[in-house]
Protein backbone atom coordinates (compact mmCIF):
# COMPACT_ATOMS: atom_id res chain seq x y z
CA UNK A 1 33.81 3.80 -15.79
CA UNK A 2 34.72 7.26 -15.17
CA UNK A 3 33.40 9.35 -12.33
CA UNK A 4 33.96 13.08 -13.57
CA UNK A 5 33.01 15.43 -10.26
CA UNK A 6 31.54 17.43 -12.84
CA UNK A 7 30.25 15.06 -15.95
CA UNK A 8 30.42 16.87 -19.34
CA UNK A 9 26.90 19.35 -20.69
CA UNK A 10 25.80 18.42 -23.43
CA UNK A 11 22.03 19.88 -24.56
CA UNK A 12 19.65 17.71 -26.62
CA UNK A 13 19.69 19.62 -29.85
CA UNK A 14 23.47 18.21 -29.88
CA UNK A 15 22.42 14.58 -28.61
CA UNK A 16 19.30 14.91 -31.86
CA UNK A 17 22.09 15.94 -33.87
CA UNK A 18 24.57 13.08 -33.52
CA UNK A 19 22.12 10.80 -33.52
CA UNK A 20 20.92 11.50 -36.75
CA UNK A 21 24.72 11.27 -38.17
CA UNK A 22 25.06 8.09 -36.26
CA UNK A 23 21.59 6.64 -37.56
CA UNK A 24 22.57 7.24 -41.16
CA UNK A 25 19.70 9.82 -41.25
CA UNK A 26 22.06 12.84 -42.56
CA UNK A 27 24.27 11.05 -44.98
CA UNK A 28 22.61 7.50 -45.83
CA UNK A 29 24.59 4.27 -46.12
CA UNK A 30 25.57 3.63 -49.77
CA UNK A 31 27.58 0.90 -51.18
CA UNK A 32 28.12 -1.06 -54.72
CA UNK A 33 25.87 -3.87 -53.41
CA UNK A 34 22.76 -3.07 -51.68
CA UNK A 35 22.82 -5.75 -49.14
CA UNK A 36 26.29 -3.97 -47.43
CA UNK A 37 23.78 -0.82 -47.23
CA UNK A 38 21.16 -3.18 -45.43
CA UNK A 39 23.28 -5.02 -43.53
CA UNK A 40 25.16 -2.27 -42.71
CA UNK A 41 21.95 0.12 -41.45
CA UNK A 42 21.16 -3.13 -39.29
CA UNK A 43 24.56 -3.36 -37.31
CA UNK A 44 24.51 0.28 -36.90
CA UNK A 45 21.21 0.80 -35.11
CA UNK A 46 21.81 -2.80 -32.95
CA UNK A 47 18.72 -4.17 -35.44
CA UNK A 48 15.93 -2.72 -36.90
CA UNK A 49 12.31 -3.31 -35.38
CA UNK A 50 10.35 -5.77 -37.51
CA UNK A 51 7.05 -6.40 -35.62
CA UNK A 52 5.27 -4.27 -38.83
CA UNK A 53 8.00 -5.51 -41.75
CA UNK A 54 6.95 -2.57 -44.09
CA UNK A 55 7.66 0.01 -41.43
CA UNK A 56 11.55 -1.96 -41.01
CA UNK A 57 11.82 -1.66 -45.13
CA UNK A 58 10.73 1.99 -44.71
CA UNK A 59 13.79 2.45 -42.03
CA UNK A 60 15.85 0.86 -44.03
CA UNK A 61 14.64 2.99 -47.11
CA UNK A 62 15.13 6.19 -44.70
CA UNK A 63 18.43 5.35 -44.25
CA UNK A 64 19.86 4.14 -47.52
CA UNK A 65 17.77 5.72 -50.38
CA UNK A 66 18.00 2.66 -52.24
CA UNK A 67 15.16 2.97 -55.14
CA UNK A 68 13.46 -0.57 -53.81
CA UNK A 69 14.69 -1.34 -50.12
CA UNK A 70 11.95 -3.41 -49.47
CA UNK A 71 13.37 -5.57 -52.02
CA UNK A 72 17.11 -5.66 -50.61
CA UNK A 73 15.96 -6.21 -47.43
CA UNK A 74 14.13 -9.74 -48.48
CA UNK A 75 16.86 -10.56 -50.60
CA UNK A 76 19.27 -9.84 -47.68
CA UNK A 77 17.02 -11.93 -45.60
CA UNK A 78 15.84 -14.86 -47.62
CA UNK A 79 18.28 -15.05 -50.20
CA UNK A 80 21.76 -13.69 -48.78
CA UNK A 81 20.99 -14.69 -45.45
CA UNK A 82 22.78 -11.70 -44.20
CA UNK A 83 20.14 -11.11 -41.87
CA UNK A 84 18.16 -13.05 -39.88
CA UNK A 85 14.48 -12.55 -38.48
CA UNK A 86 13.91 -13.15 -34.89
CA UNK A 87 12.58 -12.48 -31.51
CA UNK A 88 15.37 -10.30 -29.77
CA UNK A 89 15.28 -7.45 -27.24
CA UNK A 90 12.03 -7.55 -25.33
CA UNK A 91 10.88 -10.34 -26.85
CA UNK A 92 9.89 -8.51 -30.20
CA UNK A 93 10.88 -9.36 -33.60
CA UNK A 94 13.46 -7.79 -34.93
CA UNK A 95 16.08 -8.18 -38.31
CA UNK A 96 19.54 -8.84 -37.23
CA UNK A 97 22.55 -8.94 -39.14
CA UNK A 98 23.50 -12.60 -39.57
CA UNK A 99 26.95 -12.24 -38.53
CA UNK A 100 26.01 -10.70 -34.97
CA UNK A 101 23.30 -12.96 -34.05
CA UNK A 102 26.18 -14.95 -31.53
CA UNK A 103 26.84 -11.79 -29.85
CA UNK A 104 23.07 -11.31 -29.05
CA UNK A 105 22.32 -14.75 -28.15
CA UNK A 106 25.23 -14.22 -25.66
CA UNK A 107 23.09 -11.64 -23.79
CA UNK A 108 19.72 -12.55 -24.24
CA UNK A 109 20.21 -16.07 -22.75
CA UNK A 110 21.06 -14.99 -19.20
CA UNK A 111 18.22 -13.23 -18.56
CA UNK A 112 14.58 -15.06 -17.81
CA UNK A 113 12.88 -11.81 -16.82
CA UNK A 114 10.36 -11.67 -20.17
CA UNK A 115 9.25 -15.44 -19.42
CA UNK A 116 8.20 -14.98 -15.61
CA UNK A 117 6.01 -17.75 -13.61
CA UNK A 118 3.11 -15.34 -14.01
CA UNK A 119 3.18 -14.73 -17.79
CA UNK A 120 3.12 -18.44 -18.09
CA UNK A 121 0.35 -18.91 -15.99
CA UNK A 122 -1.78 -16.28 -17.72
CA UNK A 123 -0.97 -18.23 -21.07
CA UNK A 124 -2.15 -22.32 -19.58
CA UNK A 125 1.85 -23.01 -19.24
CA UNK A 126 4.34 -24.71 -16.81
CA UNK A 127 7.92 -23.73 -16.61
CA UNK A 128 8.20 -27.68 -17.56
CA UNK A 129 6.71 -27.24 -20.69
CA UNK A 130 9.18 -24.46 -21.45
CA UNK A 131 12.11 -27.04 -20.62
CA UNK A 132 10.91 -30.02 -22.77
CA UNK A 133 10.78 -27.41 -25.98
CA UNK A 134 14.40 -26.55 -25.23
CA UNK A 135 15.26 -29.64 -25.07
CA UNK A 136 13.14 -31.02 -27.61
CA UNK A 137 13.70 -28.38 -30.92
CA UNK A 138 16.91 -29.32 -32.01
CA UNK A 139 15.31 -32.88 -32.69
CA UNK A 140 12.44 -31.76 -33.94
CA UNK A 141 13.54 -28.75 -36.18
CA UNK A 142 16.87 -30.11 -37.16
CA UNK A 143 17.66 -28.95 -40.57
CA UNK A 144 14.16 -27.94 -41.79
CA UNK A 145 12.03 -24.87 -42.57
CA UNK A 146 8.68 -26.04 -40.38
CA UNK A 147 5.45 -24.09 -40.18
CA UNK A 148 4.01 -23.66 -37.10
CA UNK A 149 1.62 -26.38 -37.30
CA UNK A 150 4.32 -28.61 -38.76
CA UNK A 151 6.94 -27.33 -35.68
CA UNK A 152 3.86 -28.14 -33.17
CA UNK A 153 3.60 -31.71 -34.49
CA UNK A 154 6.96 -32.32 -34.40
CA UNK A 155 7.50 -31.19 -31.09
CA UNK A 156 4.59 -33.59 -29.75
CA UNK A 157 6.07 -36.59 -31.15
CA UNK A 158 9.32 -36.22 -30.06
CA UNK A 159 7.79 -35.12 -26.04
CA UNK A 160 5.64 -37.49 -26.50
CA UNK A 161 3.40 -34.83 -24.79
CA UNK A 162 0.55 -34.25 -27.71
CA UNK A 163 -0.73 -31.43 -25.52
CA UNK A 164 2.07 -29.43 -26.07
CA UNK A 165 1.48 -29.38 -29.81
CA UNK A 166 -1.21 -27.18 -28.88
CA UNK A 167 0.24 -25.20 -26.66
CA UNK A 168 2.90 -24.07 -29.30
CA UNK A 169 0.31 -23.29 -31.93
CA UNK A 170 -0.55 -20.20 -29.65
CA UNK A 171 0.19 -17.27 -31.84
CA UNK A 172 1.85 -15.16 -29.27
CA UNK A 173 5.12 -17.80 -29.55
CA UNK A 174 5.44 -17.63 -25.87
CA UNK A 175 7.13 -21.76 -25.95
CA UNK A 176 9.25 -20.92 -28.92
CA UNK A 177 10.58 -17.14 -27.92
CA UNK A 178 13.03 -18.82 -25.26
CA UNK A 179 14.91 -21.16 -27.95
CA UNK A 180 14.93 -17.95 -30.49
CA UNK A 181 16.82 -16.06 -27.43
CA UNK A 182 19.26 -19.13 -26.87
CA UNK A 183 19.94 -19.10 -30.78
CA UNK A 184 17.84 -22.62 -31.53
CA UNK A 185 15.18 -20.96 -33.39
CA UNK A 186 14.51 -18.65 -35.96
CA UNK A 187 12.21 -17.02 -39.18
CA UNK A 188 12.62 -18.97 -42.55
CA UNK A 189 10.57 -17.33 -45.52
CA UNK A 190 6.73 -17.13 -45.54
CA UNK A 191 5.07 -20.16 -47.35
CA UNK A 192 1.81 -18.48 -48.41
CA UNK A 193 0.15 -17.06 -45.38
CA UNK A 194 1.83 -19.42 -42.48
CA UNK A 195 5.19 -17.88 -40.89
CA UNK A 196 7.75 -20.99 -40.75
CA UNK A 197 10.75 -21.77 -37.77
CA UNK A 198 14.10 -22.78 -38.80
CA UNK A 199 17.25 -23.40 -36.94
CA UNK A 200 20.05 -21.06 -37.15
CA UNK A 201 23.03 -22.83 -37.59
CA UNK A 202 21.41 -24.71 -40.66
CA UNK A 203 20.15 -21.64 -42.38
CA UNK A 204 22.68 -19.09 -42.16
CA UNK A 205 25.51 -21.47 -42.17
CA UNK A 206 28.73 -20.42 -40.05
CA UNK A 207 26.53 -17.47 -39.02
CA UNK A 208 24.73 -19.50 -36.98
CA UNK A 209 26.77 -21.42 -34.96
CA UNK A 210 25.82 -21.46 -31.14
CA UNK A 211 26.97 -18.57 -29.22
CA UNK A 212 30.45 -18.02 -28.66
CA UNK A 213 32.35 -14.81 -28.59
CA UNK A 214 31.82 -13.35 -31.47
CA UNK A 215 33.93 -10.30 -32.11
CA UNK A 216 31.56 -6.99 -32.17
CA UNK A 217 31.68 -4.57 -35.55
CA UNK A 218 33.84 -1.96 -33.11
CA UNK A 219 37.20 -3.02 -30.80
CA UNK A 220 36.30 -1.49 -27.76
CA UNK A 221 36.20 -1.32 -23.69
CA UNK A 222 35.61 -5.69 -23.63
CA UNK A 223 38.41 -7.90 -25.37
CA UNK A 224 37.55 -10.78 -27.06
CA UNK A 225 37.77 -13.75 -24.71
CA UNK A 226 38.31 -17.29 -25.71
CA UNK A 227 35.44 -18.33 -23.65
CA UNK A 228 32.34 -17.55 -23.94
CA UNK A 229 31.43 -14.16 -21.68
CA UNK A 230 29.41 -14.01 -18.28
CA UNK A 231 26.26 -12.31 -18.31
CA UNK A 232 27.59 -9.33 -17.86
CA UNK A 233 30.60 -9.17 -19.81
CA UNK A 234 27.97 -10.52 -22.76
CA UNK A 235 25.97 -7.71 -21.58
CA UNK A 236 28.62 -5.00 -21.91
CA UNK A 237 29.32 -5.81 -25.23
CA UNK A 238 25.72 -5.11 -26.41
CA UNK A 239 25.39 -2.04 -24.26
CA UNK A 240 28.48 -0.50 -26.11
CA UNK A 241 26.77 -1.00 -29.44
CA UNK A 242 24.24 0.64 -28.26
CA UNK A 243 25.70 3.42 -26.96
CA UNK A 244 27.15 4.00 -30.18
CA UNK A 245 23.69 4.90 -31.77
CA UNK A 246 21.78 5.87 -28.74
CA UNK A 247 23.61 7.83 -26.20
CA UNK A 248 24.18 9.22 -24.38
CA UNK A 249 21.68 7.04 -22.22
CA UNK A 250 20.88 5.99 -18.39
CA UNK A 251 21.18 2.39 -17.18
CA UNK A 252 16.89 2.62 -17.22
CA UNK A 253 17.59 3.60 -20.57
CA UNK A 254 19.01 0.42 -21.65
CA UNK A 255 16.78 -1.13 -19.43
CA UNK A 256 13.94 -0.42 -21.44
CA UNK A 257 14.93 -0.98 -24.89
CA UNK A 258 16.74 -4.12 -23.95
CA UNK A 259 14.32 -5.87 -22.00
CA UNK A 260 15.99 -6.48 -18.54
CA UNK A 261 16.35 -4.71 -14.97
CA UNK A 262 18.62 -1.55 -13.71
CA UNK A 263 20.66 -3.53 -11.90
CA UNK A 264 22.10 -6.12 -14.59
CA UNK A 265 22.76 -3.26 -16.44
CA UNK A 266 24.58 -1.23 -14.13
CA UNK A 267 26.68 -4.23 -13.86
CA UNK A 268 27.54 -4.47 -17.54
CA UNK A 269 27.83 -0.65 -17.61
CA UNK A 270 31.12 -1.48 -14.93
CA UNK A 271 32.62 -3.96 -17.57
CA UNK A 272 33.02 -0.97 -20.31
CA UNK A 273 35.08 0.91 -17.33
CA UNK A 274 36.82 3.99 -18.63
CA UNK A 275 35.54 3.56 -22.04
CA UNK A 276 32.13 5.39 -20.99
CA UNK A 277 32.26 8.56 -19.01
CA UNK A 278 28.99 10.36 -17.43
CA UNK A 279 27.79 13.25 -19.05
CA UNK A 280 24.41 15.97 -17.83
CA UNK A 281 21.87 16.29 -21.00
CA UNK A 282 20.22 19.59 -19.95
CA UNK A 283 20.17 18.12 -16.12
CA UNK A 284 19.75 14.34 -17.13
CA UNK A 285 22.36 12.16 -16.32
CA UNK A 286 23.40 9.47 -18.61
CA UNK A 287 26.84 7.92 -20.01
CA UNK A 288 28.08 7.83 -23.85
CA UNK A 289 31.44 6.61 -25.11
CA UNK A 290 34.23 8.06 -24.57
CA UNK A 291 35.26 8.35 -27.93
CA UNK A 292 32.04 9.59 -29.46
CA UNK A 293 32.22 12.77 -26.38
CA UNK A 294 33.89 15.67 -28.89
CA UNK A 295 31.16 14.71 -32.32
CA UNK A 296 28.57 15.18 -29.70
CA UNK A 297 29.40 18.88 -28.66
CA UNK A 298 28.47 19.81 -32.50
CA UNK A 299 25.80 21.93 -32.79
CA UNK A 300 24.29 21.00 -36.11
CA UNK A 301 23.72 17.64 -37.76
CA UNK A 302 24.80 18.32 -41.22
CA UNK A 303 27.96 20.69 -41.96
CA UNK A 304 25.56 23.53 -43.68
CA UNK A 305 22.82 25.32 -41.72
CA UNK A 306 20.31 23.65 -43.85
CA UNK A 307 17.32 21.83 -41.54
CA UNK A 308 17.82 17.93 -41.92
CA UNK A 309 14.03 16.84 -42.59
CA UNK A 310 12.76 13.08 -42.20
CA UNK A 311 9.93 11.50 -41.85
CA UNK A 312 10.55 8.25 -40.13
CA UNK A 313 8.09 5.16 -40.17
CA UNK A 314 6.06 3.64 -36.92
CA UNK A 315 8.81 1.67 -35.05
CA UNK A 316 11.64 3.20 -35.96
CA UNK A 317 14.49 2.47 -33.84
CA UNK A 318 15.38 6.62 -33.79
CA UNK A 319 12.23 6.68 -31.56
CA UNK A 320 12.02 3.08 -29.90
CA UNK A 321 15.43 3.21 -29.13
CA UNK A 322 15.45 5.75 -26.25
CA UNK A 323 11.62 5.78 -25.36
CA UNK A 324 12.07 7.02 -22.14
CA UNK A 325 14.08 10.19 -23.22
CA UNK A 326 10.76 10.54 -25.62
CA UNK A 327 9.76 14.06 -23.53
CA UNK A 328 13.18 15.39 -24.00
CA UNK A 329 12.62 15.02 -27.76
CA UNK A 330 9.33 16.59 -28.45
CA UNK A 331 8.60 20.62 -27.93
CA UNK A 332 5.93 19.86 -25.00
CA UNK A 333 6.15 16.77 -23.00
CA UNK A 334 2.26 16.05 -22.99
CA UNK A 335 2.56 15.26 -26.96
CA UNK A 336 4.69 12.33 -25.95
CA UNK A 337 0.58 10.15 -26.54
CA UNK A 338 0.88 11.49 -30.04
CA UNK A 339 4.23 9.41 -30.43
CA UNK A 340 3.77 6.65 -27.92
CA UNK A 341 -0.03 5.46 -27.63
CA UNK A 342 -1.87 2.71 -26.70
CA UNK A 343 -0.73 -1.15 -26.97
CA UNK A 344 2.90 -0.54 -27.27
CA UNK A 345 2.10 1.32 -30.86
CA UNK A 346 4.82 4.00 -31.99
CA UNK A 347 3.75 6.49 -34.73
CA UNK A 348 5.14 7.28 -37.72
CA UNK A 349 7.27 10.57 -36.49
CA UNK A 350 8.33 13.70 -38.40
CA UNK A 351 12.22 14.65 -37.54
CA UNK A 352 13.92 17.92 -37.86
CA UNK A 353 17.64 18.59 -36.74
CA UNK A 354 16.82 15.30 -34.64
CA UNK A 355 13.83 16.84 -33.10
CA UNK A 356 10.65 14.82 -32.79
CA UNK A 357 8.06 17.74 -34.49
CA UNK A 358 5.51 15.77 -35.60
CA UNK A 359 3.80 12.72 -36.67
CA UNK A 360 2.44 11.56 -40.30
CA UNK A 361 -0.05 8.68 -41.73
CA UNK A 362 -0.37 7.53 -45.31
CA UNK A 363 -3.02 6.20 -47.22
CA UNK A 364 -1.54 4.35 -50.47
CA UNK A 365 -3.39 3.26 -53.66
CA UNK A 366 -1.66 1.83 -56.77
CA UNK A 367 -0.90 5.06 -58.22
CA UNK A 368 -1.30 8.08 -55.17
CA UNK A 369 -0.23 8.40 -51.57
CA UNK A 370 -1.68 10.50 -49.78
CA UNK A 371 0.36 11.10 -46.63
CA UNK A 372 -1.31 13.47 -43.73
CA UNK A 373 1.77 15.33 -41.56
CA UNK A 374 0.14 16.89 -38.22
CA UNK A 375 3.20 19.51 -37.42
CA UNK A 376 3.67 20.06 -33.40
CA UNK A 377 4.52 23.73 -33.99
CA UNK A 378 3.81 25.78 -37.39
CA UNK A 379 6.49 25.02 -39.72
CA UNK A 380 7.45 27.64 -42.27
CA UNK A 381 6.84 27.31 -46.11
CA UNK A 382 10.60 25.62 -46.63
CA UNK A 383 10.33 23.04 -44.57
CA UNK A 384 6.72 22.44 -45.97
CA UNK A 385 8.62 22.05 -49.02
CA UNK A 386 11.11 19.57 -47.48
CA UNK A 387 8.62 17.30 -45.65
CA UNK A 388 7.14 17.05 -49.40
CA UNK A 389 10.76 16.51 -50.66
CA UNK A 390 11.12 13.80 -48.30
CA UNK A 391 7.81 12.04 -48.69
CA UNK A 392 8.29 12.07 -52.20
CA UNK A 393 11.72 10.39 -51.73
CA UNK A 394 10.67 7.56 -49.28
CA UNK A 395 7.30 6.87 -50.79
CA UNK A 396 7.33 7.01 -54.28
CA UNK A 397 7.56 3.85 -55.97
CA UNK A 398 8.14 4.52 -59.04
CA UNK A 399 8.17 7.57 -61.68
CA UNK A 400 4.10 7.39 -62.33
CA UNK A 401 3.61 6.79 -58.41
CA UNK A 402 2.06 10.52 -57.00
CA UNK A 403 2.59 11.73 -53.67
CA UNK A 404 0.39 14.10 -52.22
CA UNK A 405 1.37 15.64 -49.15
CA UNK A 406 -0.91 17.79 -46.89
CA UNK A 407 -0.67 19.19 -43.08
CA UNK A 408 -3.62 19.08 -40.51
């Protein structure tokens, strides 16, 4: 990697800016077929968050404008197959695009830090137990869409343990999210209220193949090997995708989002070499592409001076992305609560120029939403009229469908 004496300034109204642009949030996606938009809004931000799946349809809608993204998004997944549901980074769910799922498999299987000896303990299991499902699923699954009462039967007979049955009924999926990171596991469709498990390689085809090296959307700093990569190397392919969305960004940014320690990602932040150079955001230190250095230095997100105004759902990967840079965003650091509160929840967040300046809720009927926008700083009558714009854009259903928008 480069070590500039004197790393390149860059302040964070340029950082907002480019990230909007790069997050499809000043010119959305478009294409002839809607699942390229989805798909494509999925590689883009390395996956969309999908622990609430109508706040992942509403970043998808934010982000392509299509007139029902909810709808291309379950088509995409349940019908295409072009993306596939799944516990990823930090052991959260997330939509993936198909294709890609190799590459992440490739990183998330080195690293054991989200299953530790203590979190199994707190949850009544042995690191055994973890080793027999492993070695168990692919039996036990095989080609099938299970529920997870099915799955947990399955599993017991093959064991022959019948107390692990129960033990994988646990709805926190603490048995299962280790095969889901080595690519043996994944989401098939809902049947009526119970989530099922399928296997990858059976359900999205070639797409699912066990991890390899799967070439990455961008050529960059790591070739393609004919083996598959090291932990690191594995590593240093995901951190370049997501340096192309989030950064510039600190190892402990990665960290975070991610789901693994500083040091392992140090180490994969070596393998991109002279591809990433170190820059100072206002004082911070943190490295971006190389390539991406001279769109950052732009002042303003969209080519007029027009404000870029969007209201962006709880979850969204603009805001879970780079949590820790969350002060850096906002106007006063102590509203970071507003945005980040209890439990892991993220709010629904209210974006101008790339600027976190407020958060919003909505309360939806069949034929009104009502959507409550409490500004951070007093916002003049035109971008009133733009956060009204924009709800009306990303939350009207249909032509009869009223949106109501008022500010606390």
């Amino acid at each position: 990697m480069s070590r500039s004496l004197r790393p390149r300034s860059l302040t964070w109204s340029q950082v907002a800016a480019w990230r909007l642009r790069r997050h499809h949030l000043v010119d959305p996606l478009t294409a002839p077929d809607p699942g390229d938009a989805v798909e494509g809004v999925a590689s883009a931000l390395c996956g969309v968050h999908a622990q609430v799946m109508s706040s992942a349809e509403q970043a998808v809608a934010a982000r392509t404008r299509l007139p029902d993204a909810g709808a291309a998004v379950r088509a995409a997944l349940w019908d295409d197959r072009r993306l596939v549901k799944t516990w990823a980074m930090r052991g959260t769910l997330h939509l993936l695009p198909a294709a890609e799922l190799p590459s992440y498999v490739a990183a998330l299987r080195h690293d054991g830090r989200l299953l530790t000896e203590r979190l199994l303990e707190q949850q009544g299991i042995a690191p055994r137990d973890v080793e027999l499902v492993l070695d168990a699923l692919p039996e036990a699954l095989g080609g099938e869409t299970l529920t997870r009462e099915e799955l947990a039967e399955r599993l017991g007979a093959v064991t022959g343990e019948a107390t692990l049955g129960d033990k994988v009924r646990s709805g926190w999926g603490v048995l299962l999210k280790p095969a889901a990171r080595r690519g043996l596991l994944c989401f098939g469709p809902q049947r009526g209220r119970n989530v099922t498990f399928c296997a990858p390689r059976y359900w999205l085809g070639g797409h699912g193949e066990p991890p390899g090296d799967a070439e990455p959307p961008h050529r960059g700093a790591v070739p393609d090997d004919a083996e598959p990569p090291g932990p690191a190397r594995a590593l240093g392919r995901m951190l370049e995708r997501y340096l192309r969305a989030y950064g510039p960004a600190a190892p402990d940014d990665f960290a975070r989002w991610w789901g693994t320690g500083t040091p392992e990602v140090r180490a994969a932040l070596r393998e991109l070499g002279d591809a990433v150079e170190a820059t100072s955001v206002e004082g911070h230190r943190a490295w971006a592409l190389r390539e991406d250095l001279e769109a950052m230095a732009v002042d303003r997100p969209a080519a007029d001076d027009a404000p870029v105004v969007r209201l962006l759902p709880g979850f969204d990967p603009y805001v879970v992305g780079v949590s820790r840079q969350l002060a850096s965003l906002l106007p006063d650091p102590a509203l970071r609560t507003k945005v980040s509160r209890t439990a892991g929840w993220i709010s629904p967040v209210l974006v101008v120029d790339g600027l976190i300046g407020g958060v919003w809720t909505a309360r939806r009927s069949a034929r009104r939403t009502e959507v409550e926008v409490e500004a951070f700083a007093p916002l003049r009558p035109g971008l009133r009229r733009r956060v009204a714009e924009e709800a009306e854009t990303l939350l009207a259903a249909s032509g009869d469908h009223e949106v109501a928008v008022r500010f606390a």
